[in-house]
C-alpha atoms as a PDB file:
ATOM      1  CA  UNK A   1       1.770  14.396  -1.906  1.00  0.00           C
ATOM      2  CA  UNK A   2      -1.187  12.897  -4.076  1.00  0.00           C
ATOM      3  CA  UNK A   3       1.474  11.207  -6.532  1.00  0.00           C
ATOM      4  CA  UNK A   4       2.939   9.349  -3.233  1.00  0.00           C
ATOM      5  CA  UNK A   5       0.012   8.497  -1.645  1.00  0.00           C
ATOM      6  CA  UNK A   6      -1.373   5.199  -3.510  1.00  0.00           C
ATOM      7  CA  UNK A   7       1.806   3.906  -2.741  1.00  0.00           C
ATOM      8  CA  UNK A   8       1.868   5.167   0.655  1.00  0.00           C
ATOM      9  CA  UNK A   9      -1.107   3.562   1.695  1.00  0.00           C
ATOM     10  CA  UNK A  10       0.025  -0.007  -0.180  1.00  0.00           C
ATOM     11  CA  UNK A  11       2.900  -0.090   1.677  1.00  0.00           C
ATOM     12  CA  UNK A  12       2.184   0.771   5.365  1.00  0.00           C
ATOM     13  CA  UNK A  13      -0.221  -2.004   5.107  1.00  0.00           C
ATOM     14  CA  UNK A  14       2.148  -4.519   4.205  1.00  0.00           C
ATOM     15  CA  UNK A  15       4.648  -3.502   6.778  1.00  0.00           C
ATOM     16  CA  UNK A  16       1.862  -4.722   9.065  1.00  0.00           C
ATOM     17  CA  UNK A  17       1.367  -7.727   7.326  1.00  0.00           C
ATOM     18  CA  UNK A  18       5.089  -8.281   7.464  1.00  0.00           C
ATOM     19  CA  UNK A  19       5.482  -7.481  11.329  1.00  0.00           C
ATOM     20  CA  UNK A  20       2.873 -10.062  11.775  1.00  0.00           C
ATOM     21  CA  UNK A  21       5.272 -12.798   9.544  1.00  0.00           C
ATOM     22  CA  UNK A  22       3.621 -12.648   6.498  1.00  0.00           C
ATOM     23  CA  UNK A  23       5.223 -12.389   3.124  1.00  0.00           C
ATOM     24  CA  UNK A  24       2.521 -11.053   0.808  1.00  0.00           C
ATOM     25  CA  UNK A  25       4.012 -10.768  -2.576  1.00  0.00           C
ATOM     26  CA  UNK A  26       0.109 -10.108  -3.556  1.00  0.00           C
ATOM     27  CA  UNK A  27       0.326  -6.283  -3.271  1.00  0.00           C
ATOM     28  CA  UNK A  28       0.210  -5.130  -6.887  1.00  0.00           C
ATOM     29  CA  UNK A  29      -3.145  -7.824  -7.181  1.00  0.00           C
ATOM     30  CA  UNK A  30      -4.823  -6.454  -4.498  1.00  0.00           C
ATOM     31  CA  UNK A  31      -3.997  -2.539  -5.569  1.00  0.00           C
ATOM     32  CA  UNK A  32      -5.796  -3.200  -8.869  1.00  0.00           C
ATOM     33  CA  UNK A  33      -8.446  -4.921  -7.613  1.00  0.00           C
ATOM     34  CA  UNK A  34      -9.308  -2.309  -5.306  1.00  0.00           C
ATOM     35  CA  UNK A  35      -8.950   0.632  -7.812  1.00  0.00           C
ATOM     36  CA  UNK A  36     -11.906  -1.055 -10.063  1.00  0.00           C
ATOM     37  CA  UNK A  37     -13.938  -1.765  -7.091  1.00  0.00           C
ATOM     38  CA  UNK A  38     -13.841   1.777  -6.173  1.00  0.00           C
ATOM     39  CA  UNK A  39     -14.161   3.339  -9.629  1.00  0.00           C
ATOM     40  CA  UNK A  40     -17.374   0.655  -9.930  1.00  0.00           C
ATOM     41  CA  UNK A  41     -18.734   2.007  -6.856  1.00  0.00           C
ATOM     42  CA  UNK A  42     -18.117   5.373  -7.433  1.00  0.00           C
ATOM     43  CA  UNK A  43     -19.373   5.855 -10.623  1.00  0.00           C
ATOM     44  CA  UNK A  44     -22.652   3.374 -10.053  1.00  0.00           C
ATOM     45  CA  UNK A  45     -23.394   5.760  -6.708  1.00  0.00           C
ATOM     46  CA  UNK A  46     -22.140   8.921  -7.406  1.00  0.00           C
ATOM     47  CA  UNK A  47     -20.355   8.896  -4.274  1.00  0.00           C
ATOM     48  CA  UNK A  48     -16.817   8.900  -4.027  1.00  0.00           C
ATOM     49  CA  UNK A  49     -16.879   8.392  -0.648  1.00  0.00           C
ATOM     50  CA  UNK A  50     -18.312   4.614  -1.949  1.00  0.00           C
ATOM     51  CA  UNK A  51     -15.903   4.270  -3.632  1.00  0.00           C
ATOM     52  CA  UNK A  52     -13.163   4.219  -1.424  1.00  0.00           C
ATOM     53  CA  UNK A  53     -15.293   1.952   1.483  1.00  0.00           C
ATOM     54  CA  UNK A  54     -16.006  -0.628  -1.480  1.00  0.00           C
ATOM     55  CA  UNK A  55     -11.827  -0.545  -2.647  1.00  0.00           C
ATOM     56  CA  UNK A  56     -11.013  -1.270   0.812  1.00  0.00           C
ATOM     57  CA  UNK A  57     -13.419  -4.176   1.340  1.00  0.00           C
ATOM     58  CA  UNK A  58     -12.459  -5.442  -1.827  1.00  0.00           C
ATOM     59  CA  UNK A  59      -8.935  -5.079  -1.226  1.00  0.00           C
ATOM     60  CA  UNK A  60      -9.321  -6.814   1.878  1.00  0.00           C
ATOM     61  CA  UNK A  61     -11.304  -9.911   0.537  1.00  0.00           C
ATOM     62  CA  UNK A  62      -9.063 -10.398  -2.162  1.00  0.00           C
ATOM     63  CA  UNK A  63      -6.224 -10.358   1.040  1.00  0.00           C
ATOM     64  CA  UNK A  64      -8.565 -13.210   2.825  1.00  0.00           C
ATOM     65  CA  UNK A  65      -8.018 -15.946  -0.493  1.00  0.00           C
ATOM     66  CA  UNK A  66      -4.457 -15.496   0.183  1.00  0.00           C
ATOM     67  CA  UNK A  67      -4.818 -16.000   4.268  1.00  0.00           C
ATOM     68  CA  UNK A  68      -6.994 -19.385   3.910  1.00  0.00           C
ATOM     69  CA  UNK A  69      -4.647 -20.361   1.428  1.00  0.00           C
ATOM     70  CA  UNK A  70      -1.753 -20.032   3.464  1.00  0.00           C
ATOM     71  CA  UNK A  71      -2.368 -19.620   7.161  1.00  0.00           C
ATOM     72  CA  UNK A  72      -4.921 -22.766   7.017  1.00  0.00           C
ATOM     73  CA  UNK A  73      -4.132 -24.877   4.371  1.00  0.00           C
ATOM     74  CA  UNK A  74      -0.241 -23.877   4.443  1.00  0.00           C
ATOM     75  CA  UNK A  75       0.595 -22.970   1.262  1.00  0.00           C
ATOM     76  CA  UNK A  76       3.881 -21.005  -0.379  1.00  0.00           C
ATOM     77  CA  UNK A  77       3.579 -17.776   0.773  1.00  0.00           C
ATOM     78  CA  UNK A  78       5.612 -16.514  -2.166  1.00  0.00           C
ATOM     79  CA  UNK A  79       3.996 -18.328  -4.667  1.00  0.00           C
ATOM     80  CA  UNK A  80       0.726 -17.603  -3.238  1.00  0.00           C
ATOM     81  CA  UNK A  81       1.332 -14.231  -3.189  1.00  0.00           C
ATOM     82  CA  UNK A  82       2.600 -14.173  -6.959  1.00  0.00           C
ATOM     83  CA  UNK A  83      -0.715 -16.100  -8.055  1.00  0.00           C
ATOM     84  CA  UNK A  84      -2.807 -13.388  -6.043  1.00  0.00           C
ATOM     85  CA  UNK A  85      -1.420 -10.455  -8.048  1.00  0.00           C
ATOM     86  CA  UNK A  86      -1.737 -12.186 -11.537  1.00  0.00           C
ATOM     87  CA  UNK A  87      -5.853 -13.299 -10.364  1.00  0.00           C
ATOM     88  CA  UNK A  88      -6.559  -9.629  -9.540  1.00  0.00           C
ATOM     89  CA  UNK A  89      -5.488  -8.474 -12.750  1.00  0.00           C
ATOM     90  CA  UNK A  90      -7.687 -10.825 -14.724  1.00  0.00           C
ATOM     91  CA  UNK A  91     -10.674 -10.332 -11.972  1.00  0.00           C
ATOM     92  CA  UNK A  92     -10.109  -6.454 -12.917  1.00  0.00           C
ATOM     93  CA  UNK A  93     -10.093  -6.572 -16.277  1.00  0.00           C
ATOM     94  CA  UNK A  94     -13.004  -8.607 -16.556  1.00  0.00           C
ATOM     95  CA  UNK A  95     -14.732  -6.108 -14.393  1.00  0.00           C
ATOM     96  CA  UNK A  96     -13.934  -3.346 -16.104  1.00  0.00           C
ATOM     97  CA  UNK A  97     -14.771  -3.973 -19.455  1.00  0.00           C
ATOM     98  CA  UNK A  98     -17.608  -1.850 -19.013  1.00  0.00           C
ATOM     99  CA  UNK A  99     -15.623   1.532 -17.783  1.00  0.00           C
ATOM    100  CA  UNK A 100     -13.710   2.032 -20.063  1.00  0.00           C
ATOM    101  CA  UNK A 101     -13.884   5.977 -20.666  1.00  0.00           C
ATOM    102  CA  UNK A 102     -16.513   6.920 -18.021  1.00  0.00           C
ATOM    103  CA  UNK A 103     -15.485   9.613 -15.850  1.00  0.00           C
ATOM    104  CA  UNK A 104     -15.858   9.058 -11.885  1.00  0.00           C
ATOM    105  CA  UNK A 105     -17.717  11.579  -9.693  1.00  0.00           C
ATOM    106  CA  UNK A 106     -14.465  14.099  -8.498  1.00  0.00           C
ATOM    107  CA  UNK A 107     -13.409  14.171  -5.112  1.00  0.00           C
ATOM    108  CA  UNK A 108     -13.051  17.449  -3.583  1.00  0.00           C
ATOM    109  CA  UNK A 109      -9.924  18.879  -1.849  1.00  0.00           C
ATOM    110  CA  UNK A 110     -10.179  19.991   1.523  1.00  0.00           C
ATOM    111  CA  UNK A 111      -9.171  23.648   2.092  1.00  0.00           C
ATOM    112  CA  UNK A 112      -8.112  23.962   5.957  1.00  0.00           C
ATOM    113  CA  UNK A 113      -8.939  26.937   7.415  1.00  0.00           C
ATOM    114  CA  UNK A 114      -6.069  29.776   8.173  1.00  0.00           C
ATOM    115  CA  UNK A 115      -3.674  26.644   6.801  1.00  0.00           C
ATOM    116  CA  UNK A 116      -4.914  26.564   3.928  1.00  0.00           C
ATOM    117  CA  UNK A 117      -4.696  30.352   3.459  1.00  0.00           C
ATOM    118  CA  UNK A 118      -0.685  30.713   4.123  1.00  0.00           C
ATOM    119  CA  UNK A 119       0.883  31.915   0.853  1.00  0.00           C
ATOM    120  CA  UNK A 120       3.052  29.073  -0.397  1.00  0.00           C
ATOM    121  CA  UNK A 121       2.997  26.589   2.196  1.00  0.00           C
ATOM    122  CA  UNK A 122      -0.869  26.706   1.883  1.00  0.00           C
ATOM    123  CA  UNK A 123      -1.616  24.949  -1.146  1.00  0.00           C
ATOM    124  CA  UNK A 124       1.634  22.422  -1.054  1.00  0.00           C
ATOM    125  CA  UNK A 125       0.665  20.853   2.161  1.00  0.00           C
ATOM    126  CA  UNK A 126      -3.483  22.180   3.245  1.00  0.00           C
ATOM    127  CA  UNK A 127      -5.088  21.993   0.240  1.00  0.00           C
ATOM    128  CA  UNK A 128      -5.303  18.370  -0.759  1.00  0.00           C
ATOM    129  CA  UNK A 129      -8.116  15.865  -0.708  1.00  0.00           C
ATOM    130  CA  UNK A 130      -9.040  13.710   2.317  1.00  0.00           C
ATOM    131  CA  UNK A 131      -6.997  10.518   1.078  1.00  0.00           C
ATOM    132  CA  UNK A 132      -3.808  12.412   1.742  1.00  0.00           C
ATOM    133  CA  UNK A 133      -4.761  13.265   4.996  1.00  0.00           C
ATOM    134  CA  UNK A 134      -6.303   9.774   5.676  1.00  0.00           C
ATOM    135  CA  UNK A 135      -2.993   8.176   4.803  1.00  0.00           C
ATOM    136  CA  UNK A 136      -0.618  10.314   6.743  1.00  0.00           C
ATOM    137  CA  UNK A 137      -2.977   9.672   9.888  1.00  0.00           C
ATOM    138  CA  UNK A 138      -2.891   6.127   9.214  1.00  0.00           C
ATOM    139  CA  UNK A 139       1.123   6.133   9.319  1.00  0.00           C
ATOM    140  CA  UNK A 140       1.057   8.067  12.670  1.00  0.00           C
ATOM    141  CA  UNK A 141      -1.648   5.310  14.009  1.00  0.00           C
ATOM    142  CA  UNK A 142       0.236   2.375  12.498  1.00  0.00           C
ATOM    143  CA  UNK A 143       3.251   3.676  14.474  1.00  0.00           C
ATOM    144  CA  UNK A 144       1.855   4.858  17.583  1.00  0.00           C
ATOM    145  CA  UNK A 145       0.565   0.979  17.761  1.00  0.00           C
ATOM    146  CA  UNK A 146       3.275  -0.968  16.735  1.00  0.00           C
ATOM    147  CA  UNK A 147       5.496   1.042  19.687  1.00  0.00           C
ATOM    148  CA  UNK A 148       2.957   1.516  22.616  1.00  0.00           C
ATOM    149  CA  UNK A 149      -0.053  -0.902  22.304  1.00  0.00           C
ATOM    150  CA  UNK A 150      -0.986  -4.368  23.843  1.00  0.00           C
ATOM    151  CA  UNK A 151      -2.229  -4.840  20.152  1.00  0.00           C
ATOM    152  CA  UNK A 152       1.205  -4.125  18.271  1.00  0.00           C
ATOM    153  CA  UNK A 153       3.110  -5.297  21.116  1.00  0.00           C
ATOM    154  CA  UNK A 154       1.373  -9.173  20.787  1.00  0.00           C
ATOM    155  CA  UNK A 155       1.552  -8.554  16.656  1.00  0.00           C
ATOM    156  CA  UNK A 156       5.106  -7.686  16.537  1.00  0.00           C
ATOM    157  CA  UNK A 157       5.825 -10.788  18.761  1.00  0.00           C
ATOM    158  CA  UNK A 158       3.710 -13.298  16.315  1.00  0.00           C
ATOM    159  CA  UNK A 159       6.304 -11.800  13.271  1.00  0.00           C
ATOM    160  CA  UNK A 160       9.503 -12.736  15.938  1.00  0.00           C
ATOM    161  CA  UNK A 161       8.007 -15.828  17.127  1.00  0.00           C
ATOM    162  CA  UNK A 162       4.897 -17.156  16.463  1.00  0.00           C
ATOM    163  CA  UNK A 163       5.400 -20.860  18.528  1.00  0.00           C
ATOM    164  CA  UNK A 164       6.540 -18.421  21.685  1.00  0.00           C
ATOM    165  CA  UNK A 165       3.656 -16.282  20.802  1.00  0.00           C
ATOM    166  CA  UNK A 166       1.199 -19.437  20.548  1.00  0.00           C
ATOM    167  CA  UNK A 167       2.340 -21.488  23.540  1.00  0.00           C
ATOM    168  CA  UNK A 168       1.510 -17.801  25.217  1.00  0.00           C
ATOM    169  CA  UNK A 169      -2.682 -18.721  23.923  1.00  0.00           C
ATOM    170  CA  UNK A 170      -2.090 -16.292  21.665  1.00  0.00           C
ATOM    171  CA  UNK A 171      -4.023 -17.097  18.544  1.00  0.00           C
ATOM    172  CA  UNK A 172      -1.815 -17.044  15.842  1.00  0.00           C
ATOM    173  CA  UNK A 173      -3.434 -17.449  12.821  1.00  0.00           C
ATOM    174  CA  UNK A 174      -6.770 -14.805  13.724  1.00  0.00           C
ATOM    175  CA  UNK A 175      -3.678 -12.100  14.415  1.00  0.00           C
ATOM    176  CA  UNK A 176      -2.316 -12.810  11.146  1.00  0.00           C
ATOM    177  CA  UNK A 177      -5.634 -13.072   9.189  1.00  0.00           C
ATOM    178  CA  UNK A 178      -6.711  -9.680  10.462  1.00  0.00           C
ATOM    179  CA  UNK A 179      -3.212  -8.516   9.609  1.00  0.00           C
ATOM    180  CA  UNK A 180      -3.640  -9.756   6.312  1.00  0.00           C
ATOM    181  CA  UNK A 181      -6.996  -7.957   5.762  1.00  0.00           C
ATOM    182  CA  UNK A 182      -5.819  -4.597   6.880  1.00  0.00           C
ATOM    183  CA  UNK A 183      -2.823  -4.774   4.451  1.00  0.00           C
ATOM    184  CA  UNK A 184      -5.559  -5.480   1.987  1.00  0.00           C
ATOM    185  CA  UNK A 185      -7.797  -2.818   2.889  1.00  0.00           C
ATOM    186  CA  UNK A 186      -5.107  -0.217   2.983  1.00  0.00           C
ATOM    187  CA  UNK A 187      -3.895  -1.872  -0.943  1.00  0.00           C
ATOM    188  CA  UNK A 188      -7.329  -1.058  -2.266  1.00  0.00           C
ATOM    189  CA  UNK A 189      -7.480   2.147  -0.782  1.00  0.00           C
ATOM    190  CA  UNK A 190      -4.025   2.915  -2.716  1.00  0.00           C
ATOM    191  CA  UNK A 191      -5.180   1.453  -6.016  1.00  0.00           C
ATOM    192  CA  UNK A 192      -8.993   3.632  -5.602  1.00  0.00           C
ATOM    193  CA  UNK A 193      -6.517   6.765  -5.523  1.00  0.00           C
ATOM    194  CA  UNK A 194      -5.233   5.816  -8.743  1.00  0.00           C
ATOM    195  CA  UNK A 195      -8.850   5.437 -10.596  1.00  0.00           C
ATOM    196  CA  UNK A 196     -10.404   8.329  -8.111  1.00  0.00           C
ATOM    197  CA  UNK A 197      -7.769  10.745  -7.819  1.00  0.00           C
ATOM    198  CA  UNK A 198      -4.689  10.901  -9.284  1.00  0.00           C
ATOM    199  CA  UNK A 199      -6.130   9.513 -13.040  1.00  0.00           C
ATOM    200  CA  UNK A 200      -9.652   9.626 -12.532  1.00  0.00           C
ATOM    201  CA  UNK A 201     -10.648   7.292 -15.196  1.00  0.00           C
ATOM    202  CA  UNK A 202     -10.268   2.985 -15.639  1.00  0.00           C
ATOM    203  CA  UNK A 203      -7.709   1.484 -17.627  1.00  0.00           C
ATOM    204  CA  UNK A 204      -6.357  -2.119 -17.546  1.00  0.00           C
ATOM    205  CA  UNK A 205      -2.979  -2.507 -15.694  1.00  0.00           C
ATOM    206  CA  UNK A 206      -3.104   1.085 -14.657  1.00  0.00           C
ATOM    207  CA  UNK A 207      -1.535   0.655 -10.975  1.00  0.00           C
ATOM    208  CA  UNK A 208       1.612  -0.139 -13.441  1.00  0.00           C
ATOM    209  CA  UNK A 209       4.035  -1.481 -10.727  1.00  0.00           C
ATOM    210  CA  UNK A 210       2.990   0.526  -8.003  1.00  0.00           C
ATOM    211  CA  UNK A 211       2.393  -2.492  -5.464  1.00  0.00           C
ATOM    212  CA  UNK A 212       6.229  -3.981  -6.094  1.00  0.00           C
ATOM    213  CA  UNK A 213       7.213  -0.382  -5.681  1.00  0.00           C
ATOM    214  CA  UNK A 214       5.547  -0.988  -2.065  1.00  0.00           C
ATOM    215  CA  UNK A 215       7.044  -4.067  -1.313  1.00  0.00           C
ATOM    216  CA  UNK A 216      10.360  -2.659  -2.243  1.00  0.00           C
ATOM    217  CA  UNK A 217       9.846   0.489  -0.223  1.00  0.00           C
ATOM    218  CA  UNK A 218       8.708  -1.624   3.115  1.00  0.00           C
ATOM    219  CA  UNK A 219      11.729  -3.440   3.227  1.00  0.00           C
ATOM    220  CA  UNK A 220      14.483  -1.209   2.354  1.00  0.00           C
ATOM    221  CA  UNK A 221      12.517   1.434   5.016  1.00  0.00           C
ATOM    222  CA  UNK A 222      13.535  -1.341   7.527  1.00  0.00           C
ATOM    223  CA  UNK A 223       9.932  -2.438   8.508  1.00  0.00           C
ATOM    224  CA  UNK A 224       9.837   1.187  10.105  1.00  0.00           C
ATOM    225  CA  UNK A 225       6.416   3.136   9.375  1.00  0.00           C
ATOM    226  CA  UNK A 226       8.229   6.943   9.049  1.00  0.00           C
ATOM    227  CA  UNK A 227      10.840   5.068   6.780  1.00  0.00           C
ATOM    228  CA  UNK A 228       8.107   3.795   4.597  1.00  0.00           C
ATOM    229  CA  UNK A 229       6.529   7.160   4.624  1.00  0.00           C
ATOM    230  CA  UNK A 230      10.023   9.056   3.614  1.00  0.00           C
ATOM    231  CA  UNK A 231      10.272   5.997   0.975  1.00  0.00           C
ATOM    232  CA  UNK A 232       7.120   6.997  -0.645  1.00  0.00           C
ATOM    233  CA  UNK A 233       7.412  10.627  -0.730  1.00  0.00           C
ATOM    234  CA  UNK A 234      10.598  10.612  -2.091  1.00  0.00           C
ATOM    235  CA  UNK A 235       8.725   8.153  -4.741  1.00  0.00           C
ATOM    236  CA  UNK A 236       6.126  10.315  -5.734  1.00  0.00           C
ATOM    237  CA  UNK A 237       8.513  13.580  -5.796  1.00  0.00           C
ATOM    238  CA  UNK A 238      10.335  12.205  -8.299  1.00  0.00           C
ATOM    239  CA  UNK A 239       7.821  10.645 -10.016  1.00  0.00           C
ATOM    240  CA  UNK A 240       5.637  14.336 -10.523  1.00  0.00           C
ATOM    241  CA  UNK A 241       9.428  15.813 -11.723  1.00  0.00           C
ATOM    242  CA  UNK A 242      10.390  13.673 -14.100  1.00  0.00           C
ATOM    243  CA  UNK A 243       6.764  14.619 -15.657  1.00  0.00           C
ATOM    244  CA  UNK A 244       7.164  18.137 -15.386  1.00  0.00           C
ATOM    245  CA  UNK A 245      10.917  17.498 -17.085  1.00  0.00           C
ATOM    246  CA  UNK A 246       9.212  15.669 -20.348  1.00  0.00           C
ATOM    247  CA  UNK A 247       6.325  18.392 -20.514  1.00  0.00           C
ATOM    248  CA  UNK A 248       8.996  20.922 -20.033  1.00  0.00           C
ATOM    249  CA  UNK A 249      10.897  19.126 -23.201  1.00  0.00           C
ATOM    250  CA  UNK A 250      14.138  18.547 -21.108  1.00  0.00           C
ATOM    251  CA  UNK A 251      16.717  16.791 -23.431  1.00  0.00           C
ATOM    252  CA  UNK A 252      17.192  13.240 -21.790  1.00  0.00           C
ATOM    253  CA  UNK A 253      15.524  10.329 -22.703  1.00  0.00           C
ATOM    254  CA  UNK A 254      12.249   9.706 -21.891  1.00  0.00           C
ATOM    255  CA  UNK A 255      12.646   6.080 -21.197  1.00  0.00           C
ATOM    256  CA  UNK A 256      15.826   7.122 -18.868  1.00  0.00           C
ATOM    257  CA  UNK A 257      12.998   9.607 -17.051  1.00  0.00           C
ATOM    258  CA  UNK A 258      10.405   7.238 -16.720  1.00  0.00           C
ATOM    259  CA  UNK A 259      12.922   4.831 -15.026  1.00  0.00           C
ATOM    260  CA  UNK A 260      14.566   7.752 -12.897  1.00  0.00           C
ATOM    261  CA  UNK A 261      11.526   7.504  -9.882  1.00  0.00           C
ATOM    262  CA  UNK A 262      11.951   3.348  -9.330  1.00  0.00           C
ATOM    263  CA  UNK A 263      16.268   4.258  -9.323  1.00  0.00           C
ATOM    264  CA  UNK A 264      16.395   6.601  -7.389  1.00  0.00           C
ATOM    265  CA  UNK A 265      14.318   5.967  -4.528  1.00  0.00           C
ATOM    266  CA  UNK A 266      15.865   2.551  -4.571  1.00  0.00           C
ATOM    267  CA  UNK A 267      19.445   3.772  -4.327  1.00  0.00           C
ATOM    268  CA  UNK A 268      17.819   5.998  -1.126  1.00  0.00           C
ATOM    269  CA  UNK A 269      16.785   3.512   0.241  1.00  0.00           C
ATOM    270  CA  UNK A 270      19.282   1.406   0.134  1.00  0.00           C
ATOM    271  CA  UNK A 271      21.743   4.279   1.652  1.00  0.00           C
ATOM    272  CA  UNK A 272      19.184   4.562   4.564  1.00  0.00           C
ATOM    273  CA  UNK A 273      18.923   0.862   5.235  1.00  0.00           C
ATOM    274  CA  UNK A 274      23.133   0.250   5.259  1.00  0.00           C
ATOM    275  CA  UNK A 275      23.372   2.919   7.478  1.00  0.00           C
ATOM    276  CA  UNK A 276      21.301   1.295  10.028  1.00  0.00           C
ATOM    277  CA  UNK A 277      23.017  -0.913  12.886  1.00  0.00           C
ATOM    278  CA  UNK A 278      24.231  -3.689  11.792  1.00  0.00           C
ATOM    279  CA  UNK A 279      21.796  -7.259  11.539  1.00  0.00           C
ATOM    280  CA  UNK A 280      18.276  -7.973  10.268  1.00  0.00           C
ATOM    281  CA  UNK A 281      15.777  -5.461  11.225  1.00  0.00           C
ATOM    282  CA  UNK A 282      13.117  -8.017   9.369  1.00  0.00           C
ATOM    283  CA  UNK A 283      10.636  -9.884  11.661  1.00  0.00           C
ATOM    284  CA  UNK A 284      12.520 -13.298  12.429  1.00  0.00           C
ATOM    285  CA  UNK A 285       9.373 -15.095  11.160  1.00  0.00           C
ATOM    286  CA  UNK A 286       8.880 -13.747   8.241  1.00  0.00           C
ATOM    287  CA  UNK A 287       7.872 -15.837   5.497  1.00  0.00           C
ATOM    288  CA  UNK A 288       7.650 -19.078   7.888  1.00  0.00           C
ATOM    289  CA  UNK A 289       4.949 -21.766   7.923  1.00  0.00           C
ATOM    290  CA  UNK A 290       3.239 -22.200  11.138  1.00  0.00           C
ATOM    291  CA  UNK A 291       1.243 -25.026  12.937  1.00  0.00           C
ATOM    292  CA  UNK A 292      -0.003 -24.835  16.112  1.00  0.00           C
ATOM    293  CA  UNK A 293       0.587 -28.946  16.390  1.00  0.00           C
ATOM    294  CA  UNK A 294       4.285 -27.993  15.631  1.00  0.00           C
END
C-alpha cells in the first residue's frame, strides 16, 4: 500500500485533468518537483506535515505554467507537457543540491484503534501512515464527484464538449485551469511520498518513471477512478515482490525483475481495458485546442 501510493495519487489527478480535456504529459515533472519541495520544507521545519502542504502547492504551480501556456496562449498540449517534465527535473536538481544526504523528519504511522489490533489483517491494511489513507479517500471523493455532483457533472461535459459546454456560459478555461492545478497538487503529493516516506532521503531523478507509470495507468484504467486505483495497487504489489525476490537471491535476472512491475501491470491493464464495451471510453475532447471565439 505505501509502494502504490505515489503513484496512486499522480494518477487520480490526471484522470481529472483528462476528464476535463487536458492531455498533461507533464506528470513525471510535476512529481519531482513536488518531492523536493516537500523534502525542502520538511527538513527546513521539522514538520512533515509542511512538507506535504508545500509539495502540493508546488506541484500545483508548476501545473499553472503548463495551463497559461496552453489554455491561454494555445500551445501543444503534448509538447507542452513533455517540456514541463524535462523543466522540473532541472528546477529539482538545482534545488536540491543542498540535500543531498540529510535525513527528513519521519512521518508516523497511524495505528487505528481495535483495526489496527486484528492479528494479520491489522498491520497490512490499519497500520500505515496518513498519506495512504489520504489517497484512498481522495479516490472515493474523486469518484463520488465525477458520478453525482453539479461540479463533475459540468467537468466531465467540458472533456466531451467544451464549445457545448461554453455556449452553456460555462467557463471553460477557469474549469480546466483548476483541473489542471488539482492534478498538480495531487502529483506533488505523490512525488513528497517518495522523498518523505517510501525513501526518506533526496536524490536526483528519484521519482524514476513513476509519473509515465501514471499516465499509463489512467488510460488503460479507462478514465475510471477504482480502475486507476486497482492499476496502482497491482503496481506497487509487484513492485515490493520483485524486491523481496532479489533480497531473497531468487535466480532470475535482476534487470528482468526490475522490468517485471511496468510489464505486468501493463499487460493487466490492457486485459481490463479490451474487455470493456466496445468504443472510446476517453473524453471526446481530449487533447483539443479550444477558443471561445471558435
Amino acid at each position: 500500500m505505501v509502494a502504490s501510493t505515489p503513484i496512486l495519487l499522480a494518477a487520480i489527478g490526471e484522470m481529472v485533468v483528462e476528464r476535463a480535456g487536458i492531455l498533461n504529459l507533464g506528470v513525471e515533472g510535476m512529481m519531482i518537483t513536488g518531492a523536493i519541495c516537500g523534502f525542502a520544507t520538511a527538513v527546513e521545519t521539522g514538520s512533515p506535515a509542511l512538507g506535504f502542504v508545500a509539495a502540493a502547492v508546488g506541484g500545483a504551480l508548476l501545473s499553472q505554467l503548463f495551463g497559461v501556456l496552453t489554455q491561454i496562449l494555445l500551445s501543444n498540449q503534448v509538447a507542452t507537457g513533455l517540456a514541463l517534465t524535462m523543466v522540473g527535473l532541472g528546477i529539482s536538481a538545482l534545488m536540491g543540491q543542498d540535500y543531498v544526504g540529510i535525513k527528513p523528519p519521519p512521518t508516523a504511522d497511524l495505528h487505528i484503534p481495535l483495526l489496527g489490533d486484528i492479528p494479520v489483517l491489522g498491520p497490512i491494511l490499519f497500520q500505515h501512515n496518513v498519506m495512504v489513507y489520504l489517497s484512498l479517500a481522495l479516490v472515493a471523493a474523486v469518484w463520488a464527484t465525477l458520478k453525482y455532483t453539479r461540479a463533475g457533472l459540468i467537468l466531465r461535459a467540458v472533456g466531451e464538449s467544451h464549445d457545448a459546454a461554453h455556449a452553456l456560459g460555462y467557463k471553460v478555461v477557469r474549469i480546466r485551469l483548476a483541473a489542471i492545478a488539482f492534478g498538480g497538487a495531487c502529483a506533488g503529493l505523490g512525488g513528497a511520498c517518495i522523498s518523505l516516506i517510501r525513501v526518506p532521503q533526496w536524490t536526483e531523478g528519484m521519482t524514476a518513471g513513476a509519473g509515465w507509470i501514471a499516465l499509463a495507468i489512467v488510460v488503460f484504467a479507462s478514465w475510471k477512478a477504482w480502475r486507476v486505483l486497482i492499476g496502482a495497487y497491482l503496481f506497487g504489489g509487484i513492485t515490493v515482490l520483485q524486491l523481496n525476490l532479489q533480497a531473497a537471491g531468487a535466480k532470475v535476472p535482476v534487470a528482468l525483475l526490475s522490468m517485471s512491475p511496468y510489464i505486468i501491470t501493463i499487460l493487466v491493464l490492457v486485459i481490463i481495458s479490451a474487455r470493456r464495451k466496445r468504443g472510446s471510453d476517453a473524453p471526446a475532447a481530449l487533447g483539443r485546442i479550444f477558443h471561445a471565439s471558435q
